[in-house]
Protein backbone atom coordinates (compact mmCIF):
# COMPACT_ATOMS: atom_id res chain seq x y z
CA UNK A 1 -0.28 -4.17 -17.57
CA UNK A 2 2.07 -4.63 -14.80
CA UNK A 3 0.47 -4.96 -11.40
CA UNK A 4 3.01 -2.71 -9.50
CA UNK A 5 1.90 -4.44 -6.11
CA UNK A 6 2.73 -8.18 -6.92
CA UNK A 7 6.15 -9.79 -5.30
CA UNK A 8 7.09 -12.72 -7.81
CA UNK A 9 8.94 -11.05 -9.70
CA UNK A 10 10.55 -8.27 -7.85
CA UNK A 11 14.11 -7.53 -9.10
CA UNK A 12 16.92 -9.28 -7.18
CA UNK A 13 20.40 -7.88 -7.29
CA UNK A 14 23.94 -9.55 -5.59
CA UNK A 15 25.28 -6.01 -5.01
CA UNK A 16 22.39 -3.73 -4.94
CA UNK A 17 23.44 -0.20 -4.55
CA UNK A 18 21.23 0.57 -1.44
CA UNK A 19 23.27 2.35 1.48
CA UNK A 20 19.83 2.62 3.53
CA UNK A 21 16.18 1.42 3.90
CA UNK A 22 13.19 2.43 5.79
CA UNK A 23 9.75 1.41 6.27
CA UNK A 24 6.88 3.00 8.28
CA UNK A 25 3.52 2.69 9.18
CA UNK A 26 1.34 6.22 10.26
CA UNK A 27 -1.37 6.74 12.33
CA UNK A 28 -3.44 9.21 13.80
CA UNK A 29 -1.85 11.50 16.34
CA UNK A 30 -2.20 9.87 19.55
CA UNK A 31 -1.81 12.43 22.11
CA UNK A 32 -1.63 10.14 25.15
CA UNK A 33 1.78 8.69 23.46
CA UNK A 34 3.82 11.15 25.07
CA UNK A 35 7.88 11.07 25.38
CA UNK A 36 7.70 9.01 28.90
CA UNK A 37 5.58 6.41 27.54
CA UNK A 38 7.69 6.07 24.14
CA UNK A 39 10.78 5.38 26.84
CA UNK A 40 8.54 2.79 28.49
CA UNK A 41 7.51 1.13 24.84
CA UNK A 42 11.26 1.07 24.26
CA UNK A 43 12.10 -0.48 27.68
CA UNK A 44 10.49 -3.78 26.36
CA UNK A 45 12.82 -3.90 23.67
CA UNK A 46 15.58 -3.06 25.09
CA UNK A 47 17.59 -6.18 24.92
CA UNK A 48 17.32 -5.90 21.21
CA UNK A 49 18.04 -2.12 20.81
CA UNK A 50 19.93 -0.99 24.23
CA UNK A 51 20.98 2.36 22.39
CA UNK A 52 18.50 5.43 22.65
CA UNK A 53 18.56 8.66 22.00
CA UNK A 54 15.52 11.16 22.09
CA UNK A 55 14.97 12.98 18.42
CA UNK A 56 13.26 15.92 17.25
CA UNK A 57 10.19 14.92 15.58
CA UNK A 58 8.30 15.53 12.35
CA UNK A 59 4.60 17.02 11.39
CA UNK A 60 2.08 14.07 9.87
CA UNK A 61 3.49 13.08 6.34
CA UNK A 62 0.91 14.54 3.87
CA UNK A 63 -0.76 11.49 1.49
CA UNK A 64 -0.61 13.15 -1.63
CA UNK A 65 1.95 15.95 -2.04
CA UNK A 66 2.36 17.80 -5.66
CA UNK A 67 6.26 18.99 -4.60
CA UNK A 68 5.58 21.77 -3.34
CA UNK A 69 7.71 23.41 0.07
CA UNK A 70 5.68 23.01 2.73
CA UNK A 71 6.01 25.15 6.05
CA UNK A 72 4.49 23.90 9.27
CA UNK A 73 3.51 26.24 12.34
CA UNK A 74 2.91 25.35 15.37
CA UNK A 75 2.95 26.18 18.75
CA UNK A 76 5.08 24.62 21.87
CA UNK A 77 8.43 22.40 20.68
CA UNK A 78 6.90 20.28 18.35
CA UNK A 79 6.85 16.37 18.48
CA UNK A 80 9.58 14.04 19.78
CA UNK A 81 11.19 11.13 18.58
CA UNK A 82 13.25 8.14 20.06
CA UNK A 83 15.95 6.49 17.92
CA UNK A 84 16.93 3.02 19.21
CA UNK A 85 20.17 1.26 17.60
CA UNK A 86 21.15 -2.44 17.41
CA UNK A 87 24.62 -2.61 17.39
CA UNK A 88 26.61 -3.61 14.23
CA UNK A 89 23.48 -4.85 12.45
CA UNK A 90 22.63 -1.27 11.51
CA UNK A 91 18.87 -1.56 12.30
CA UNK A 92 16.73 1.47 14.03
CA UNK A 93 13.91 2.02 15.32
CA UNK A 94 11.85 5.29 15.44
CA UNK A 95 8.82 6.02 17.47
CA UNK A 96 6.92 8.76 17.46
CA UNK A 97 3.09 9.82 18.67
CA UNK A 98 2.19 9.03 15.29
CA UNK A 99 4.54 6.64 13.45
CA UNK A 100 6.70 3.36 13.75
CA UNK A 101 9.74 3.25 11.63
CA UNK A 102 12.15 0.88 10.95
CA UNK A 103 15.82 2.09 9.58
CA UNK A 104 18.37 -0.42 7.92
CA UNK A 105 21.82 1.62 7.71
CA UNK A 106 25.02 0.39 5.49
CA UNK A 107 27.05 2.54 7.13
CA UNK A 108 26.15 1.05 10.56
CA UNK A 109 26.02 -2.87 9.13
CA UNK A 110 28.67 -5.61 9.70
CA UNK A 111 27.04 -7.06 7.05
CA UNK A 112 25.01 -6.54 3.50
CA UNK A 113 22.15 -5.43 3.08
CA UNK A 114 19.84 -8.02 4.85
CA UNK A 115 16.87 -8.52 2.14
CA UNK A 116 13.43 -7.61 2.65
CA UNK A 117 11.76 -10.33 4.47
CA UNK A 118 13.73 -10.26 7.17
CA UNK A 119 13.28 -6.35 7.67
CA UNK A 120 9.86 -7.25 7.42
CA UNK A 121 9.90 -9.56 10.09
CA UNK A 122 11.23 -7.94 12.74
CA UNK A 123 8.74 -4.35 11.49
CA UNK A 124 5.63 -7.20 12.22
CA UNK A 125 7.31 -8.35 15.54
CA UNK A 126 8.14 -4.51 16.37
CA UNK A 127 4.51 -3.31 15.53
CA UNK A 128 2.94 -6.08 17.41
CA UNK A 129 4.89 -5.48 20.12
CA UNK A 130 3.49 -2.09 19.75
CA UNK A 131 0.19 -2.80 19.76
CA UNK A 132 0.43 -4.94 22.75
CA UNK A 133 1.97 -2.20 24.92
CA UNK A 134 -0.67 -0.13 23.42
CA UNK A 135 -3.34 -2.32 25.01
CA UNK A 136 -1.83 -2.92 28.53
CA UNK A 137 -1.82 0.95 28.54
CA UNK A 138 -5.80 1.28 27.69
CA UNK A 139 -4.82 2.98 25.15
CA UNK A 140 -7.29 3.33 21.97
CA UNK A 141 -6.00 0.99 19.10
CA UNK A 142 -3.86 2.69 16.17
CA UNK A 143 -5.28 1.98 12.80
CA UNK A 144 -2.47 2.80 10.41
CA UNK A 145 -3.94 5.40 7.17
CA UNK A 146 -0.14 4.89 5.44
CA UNK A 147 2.50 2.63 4.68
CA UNK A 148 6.04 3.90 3.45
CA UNK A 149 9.04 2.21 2.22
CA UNK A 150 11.91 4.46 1.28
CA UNK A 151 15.46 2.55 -0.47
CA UNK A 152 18.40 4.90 -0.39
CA UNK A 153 20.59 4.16 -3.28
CA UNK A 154 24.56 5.54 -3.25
CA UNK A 155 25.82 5.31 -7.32
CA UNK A 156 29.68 5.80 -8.15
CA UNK A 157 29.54 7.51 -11.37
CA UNK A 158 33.08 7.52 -13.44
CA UNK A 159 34.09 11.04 -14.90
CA UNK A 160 32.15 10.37 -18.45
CA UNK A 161 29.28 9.43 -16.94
CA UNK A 162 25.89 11.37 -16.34
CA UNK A 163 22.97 10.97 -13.85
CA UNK A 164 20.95 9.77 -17.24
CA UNK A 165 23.46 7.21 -17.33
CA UNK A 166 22.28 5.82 -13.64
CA UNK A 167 18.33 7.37 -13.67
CA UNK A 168 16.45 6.65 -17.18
CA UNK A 169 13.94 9.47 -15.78
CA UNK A 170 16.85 11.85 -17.24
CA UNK A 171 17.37 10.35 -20.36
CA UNK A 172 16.78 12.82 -23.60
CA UNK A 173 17.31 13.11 -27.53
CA UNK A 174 21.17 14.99 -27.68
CA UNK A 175 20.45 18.29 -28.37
CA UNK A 176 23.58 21.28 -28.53
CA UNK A 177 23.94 22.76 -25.02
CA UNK A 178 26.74 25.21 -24.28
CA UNK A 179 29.70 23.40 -21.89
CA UNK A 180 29.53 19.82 -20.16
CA UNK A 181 27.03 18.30 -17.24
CA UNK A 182 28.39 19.57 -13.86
CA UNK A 183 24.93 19.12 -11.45
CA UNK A 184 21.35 17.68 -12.00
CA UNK A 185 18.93 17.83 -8.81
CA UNK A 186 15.76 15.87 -9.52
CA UNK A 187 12.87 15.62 -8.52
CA UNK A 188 9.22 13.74 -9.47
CA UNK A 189 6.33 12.49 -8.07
CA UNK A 190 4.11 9.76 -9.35
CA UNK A 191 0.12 8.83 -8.64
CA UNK A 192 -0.98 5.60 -9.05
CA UNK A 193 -4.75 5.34 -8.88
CA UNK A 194 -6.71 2.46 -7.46
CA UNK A 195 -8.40 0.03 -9.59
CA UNK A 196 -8.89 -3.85 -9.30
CA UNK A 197 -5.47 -4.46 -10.54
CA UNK A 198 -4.11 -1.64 -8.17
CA UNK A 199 -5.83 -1.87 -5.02
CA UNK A 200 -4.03 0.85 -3.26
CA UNK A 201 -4.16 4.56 -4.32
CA UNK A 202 -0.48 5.74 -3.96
CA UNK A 203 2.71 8.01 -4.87
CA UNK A 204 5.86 7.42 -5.88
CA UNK A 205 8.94 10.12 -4.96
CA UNK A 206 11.91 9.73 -6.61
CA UNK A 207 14.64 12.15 -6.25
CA UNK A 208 18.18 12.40 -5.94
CA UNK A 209 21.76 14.62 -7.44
CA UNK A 210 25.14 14.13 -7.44
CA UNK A 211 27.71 14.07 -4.48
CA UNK A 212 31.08 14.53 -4.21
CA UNK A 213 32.47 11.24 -2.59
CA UNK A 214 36.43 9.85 -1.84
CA UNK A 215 38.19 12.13 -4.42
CA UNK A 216 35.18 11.21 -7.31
CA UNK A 217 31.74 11.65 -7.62
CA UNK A 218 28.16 10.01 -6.94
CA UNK A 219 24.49 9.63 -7.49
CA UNK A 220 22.79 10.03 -4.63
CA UNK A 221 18.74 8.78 -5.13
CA UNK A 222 16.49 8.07 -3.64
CA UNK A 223 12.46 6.12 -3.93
CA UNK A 224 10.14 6.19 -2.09
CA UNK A 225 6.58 4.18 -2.32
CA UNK A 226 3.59 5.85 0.00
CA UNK A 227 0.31 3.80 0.11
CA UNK A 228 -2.70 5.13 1.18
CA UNK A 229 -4.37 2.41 3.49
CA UNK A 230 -8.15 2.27 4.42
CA UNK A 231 -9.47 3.48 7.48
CA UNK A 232 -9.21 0.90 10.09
CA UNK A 233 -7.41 -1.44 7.97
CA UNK A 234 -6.58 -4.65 9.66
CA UNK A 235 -3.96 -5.30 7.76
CA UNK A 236 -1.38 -2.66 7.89
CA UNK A 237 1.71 -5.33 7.54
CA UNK A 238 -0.31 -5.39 3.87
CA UNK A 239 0.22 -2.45 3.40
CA UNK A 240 3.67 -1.79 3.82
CA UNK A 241 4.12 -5.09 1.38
CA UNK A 242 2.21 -3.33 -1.13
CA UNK A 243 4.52 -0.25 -0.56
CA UNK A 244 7.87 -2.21 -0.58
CA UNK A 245 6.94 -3.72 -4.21
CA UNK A 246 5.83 -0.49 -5.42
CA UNK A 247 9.18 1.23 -4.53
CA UNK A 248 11.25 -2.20 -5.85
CA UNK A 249 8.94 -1.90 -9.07
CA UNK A 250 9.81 1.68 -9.91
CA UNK A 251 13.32 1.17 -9.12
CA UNK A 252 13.59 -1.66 -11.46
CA UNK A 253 11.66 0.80 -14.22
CA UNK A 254 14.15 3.44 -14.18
CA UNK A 255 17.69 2.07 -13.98
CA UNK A 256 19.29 1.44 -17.17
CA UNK A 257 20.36 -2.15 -18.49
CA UNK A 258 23.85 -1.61 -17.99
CA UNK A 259 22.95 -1.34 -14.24
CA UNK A 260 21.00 -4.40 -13.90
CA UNK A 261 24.55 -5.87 -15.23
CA UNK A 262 26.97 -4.13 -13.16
CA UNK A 263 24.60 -4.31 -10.04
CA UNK A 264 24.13 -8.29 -10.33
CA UNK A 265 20.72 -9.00 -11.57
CA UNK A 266 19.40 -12.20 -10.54
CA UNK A 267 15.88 -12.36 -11.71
């Protein structure tokens, strides 16, 4: 039985197709972490992400969804967000009352995709550095309930080819259908249950369709991994490891074998 939250043997790719990452940690609301006291938390790390903009927000994620459009009221102008930018490296960081999020962006990037553990790295340094501000302020202590870690996947696809030939979830026995694939929006949504092998209750979203891109054609997908953490868990950085190998587990599950090939599989 595969234990979907181990690391060693996470798949490793030289050219993964992953134009974007994120990874979050969510809290309870915390109504005293206002706009003007996100700009101060970002002040502290501003050598490191000078850029800023302020962001409309978004309503608490939901921890176990069954697809279904959901449709927030509320009164007053909702939440706010601040986006700060590292230059060229194509990090950012989102705060909001409730969240900490942590963006890597291809199209932003001098460079490749720079590998989980470093992401990871600066997310512990960033939430730390959270929950020290958080403290100085007399604030109450956040005590994350989930951890989310998103990959953002960008596909060429050549004329012949169909999303069943990028996403396995797709694949079928032929059967006669009038005319030839044009357009396939997916969508599905997993539950893993917790056990002593899995000791996180969870869902898995992946979802995606095709794009028109440079004169051809894509796959646009995306999975993500949402672990439900304990109340008051101490270990939240857990938490979003246990997400990150869920997502890089399911991934690995539903690409095809000429994919592993073409995208450089190294273990």
């Amino acid at each position: 039985m595969t234990d979907w939250y181990e690391d060693a043997s996470l798949p490793k790719f030289e050219n993964p197709p992953v134009v974007e990452t994120a990874m979050a940690l969510e809290f309870p609301i915390q109504e005293s972490l206002d706009i003007f006291k996100l700009s101060r938390l970002q002040a502290e790390w501003e050598d490191r992400y000078p850029d800023v903009q302020e962001v409309p927000g978004a309503p608490p994620t939901p921890q176990w969804s069954d697809g279904a459009m959901e449709i927030q009221f509320g009164i007053g102008g909702g939440p706010r967000r601040l986006w700060a930018t590292q230059p060229d490296t194509g990090l950012l960081v989102q705060t909001q009352n409730d969240r900490l999020i942590l963006n890597w962006r291809k199209a932003f990037s001098r460079a490749g995709y720079p590998g989980y553990s470093a992401l990871r790295s600066e997310y512990a340094r960033l939430w730390s550095e959270l929950e020290g501000f958080l403290d100085r302020s007399s604030a109450s202590p956040v005590r994350p309930h989930l951890a989310e870690f998103t990959y953002v996947n960008v596909v060429p696809m050549a004329e012949t080819e169909k999303v069943a030939d990028v996403v396995t979830l797709l694949s079928s026995e032929p059967t006669e259908m009038p005319g030839e694939d044009r357009f396939a929006r997916f969508q599905f949504i997993r539950e893993v249950a917790a056990s002593s092998d899995h000791p996180f209750p969870a869902q898995v979203h992946i979802s995606g369709e095709p794009q028109p891109t440079d004169g051809g054609r894509s796959l646009v997908f995306t999975v993500t991994a949402r672990v439900v953490l304990e109340a008051g868990s101490s270990a939240p950085i857990e938490g979003i490891d246990a997400a990150h190998a869920l997502a890089s587990h399911t991934f690995d599950r539903i690409i095809p074998g000429s994919k592993h090939v073409a995208w450089g599989r190294a273990r």
